[in-house]
C-alpha atoms as a PDB file:
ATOM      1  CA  UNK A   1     -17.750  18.280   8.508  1.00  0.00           C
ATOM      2  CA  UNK A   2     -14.887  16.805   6.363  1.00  0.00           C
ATOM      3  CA  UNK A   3     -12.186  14.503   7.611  1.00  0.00           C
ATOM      4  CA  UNK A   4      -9.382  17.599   7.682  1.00  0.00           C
ATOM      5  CA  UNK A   5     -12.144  19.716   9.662  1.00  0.00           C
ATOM      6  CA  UNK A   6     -12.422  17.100  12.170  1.00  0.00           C
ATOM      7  CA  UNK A   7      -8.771  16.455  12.996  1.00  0.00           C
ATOM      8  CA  UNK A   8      -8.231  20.349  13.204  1.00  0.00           C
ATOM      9  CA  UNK A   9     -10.871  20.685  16.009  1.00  0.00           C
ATOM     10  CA  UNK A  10     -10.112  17.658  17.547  1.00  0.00           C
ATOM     11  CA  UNK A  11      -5.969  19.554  17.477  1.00  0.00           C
ATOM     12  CA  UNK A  12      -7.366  22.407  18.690  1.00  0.00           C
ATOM     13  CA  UNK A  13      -8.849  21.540  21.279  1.00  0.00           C
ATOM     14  CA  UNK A  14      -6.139  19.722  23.000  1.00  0.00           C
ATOM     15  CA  UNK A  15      -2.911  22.217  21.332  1.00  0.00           C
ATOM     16  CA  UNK A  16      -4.728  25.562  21.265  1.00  0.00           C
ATOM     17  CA  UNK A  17      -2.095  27.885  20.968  1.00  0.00           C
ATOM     18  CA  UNK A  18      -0.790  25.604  17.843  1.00  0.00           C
ATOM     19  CA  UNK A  19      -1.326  27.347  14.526  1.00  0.00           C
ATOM     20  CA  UNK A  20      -2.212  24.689  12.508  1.00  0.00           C
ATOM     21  CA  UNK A  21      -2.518  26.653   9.376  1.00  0.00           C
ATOM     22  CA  UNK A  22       0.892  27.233  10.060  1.00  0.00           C
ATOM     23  CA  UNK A  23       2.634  26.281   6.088  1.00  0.00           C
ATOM     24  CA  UNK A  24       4.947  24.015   7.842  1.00  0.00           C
ATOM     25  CA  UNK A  25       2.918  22.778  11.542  1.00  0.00           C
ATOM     26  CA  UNK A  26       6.151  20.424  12.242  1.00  0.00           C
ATOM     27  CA  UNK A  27       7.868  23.933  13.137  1.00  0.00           C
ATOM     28  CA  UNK A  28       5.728  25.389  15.569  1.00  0.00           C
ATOM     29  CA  UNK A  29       5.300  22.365  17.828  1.00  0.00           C
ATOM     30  CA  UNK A  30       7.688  20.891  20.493  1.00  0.00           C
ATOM     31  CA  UNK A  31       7.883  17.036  21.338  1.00  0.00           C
ATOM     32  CA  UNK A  32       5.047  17.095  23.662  1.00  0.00           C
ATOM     33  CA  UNK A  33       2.741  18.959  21.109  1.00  0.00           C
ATOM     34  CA  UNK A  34       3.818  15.952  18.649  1.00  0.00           C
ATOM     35  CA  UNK A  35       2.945  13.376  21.164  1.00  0.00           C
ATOM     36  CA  UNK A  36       0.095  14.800  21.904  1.00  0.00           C
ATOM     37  CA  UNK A  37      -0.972  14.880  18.479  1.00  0.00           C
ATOM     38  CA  UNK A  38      -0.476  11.475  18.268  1.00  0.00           C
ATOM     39  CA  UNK A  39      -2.215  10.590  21.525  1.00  0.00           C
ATOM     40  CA  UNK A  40      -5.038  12.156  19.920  1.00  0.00           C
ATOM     41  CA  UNK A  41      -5.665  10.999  16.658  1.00  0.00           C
ATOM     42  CA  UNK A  42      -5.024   7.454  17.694  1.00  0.00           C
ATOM     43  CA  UNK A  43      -7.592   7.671  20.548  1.00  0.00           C
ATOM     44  CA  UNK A  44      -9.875   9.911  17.877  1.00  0.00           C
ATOM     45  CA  UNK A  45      -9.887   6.758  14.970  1.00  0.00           C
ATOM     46  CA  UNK A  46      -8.927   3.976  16.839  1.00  0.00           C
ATOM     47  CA  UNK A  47      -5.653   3.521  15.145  1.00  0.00           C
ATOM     48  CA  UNK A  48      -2.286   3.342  16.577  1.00  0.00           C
ATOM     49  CA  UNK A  49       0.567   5.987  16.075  1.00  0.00           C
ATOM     50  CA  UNK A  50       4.202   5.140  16.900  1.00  0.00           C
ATOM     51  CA  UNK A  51       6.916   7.377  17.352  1.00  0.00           C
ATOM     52  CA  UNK A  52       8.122   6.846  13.853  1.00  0.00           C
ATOM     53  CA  UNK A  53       5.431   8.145  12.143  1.00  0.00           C
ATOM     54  CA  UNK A  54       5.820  11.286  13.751  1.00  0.00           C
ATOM     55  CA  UNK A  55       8.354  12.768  10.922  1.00  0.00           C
ATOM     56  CA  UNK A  56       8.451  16.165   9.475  1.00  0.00           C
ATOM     57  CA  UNK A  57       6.693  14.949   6.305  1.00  0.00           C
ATOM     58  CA  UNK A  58       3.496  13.820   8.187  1.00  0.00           C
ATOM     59  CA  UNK A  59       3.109  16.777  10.570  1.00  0.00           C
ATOM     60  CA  UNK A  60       3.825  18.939   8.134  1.00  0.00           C
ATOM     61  CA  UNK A  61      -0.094  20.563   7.790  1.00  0.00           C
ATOM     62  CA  UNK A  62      -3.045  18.784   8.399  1.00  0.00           C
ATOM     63  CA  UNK A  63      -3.260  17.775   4.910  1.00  0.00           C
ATOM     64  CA  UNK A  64      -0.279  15.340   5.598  1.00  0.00           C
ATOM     65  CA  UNK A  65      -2.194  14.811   8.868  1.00  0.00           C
ATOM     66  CA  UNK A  66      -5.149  13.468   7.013  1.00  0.00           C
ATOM     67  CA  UNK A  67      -3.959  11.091   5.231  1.00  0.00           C
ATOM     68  CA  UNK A  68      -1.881   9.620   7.600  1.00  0.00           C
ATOM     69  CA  UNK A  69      -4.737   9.109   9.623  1.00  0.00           C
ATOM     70  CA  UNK A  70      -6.444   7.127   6.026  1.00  0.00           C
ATOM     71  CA  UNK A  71      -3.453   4.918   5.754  1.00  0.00           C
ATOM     72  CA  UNK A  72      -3.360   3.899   9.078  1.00  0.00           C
ATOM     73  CA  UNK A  73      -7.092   3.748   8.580  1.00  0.00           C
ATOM     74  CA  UNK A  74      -6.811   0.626   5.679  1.00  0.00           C
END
C-alpha cells in the first residue's frame, strides 16, 4: 500500500461520509472534519499539525495531503 492509500483509509475510517476524491476535499469538510484530519495524521506519523497548516492548499485532495504529511516528515 502506497503512502496516499494509507492516509485515505486511515481518513476514512475516522470521516466516512467525506468524499475524498472529491477535486477540491477542502469543500466538503467542516472545521471539525479538518481537525479531525489533523488529529489523525499527526497521531498516524508521529508528526505534529497546527492549525495553520490546515489551509485550502493542503486539504485540497489527498495528494496535497501527502506531501504535507513528507514535509512534516523531514
Amino acid at each position: 500500500m502506497n503512502e496516499k492509500e494509507h492516509i485515505r483509509e486511515l481518513l476514512e475510517d475516522a470521516l466516512p461520509l467525506v468524499d475524498f476524491d472529491s477535486e477540491f476535499l477542502f469543500s466538503e469538510l467542516d472545521s471539525l472534519g479538518v481537525t479531525t484530519i489533523l488529529m489523525v495524521l499527526s497521531d498516524a506519523y508521529g508528526i505534529r499539525l497546527e492549525a495553520t497548516d490546515a489551509t485550502p492548499r493542503n486539504l485540497k485532495s489527498l495528494d496535497s495531503l501527502e506531501a504535507l504529511v513528507a514535509s512534516k516528515l523531514k
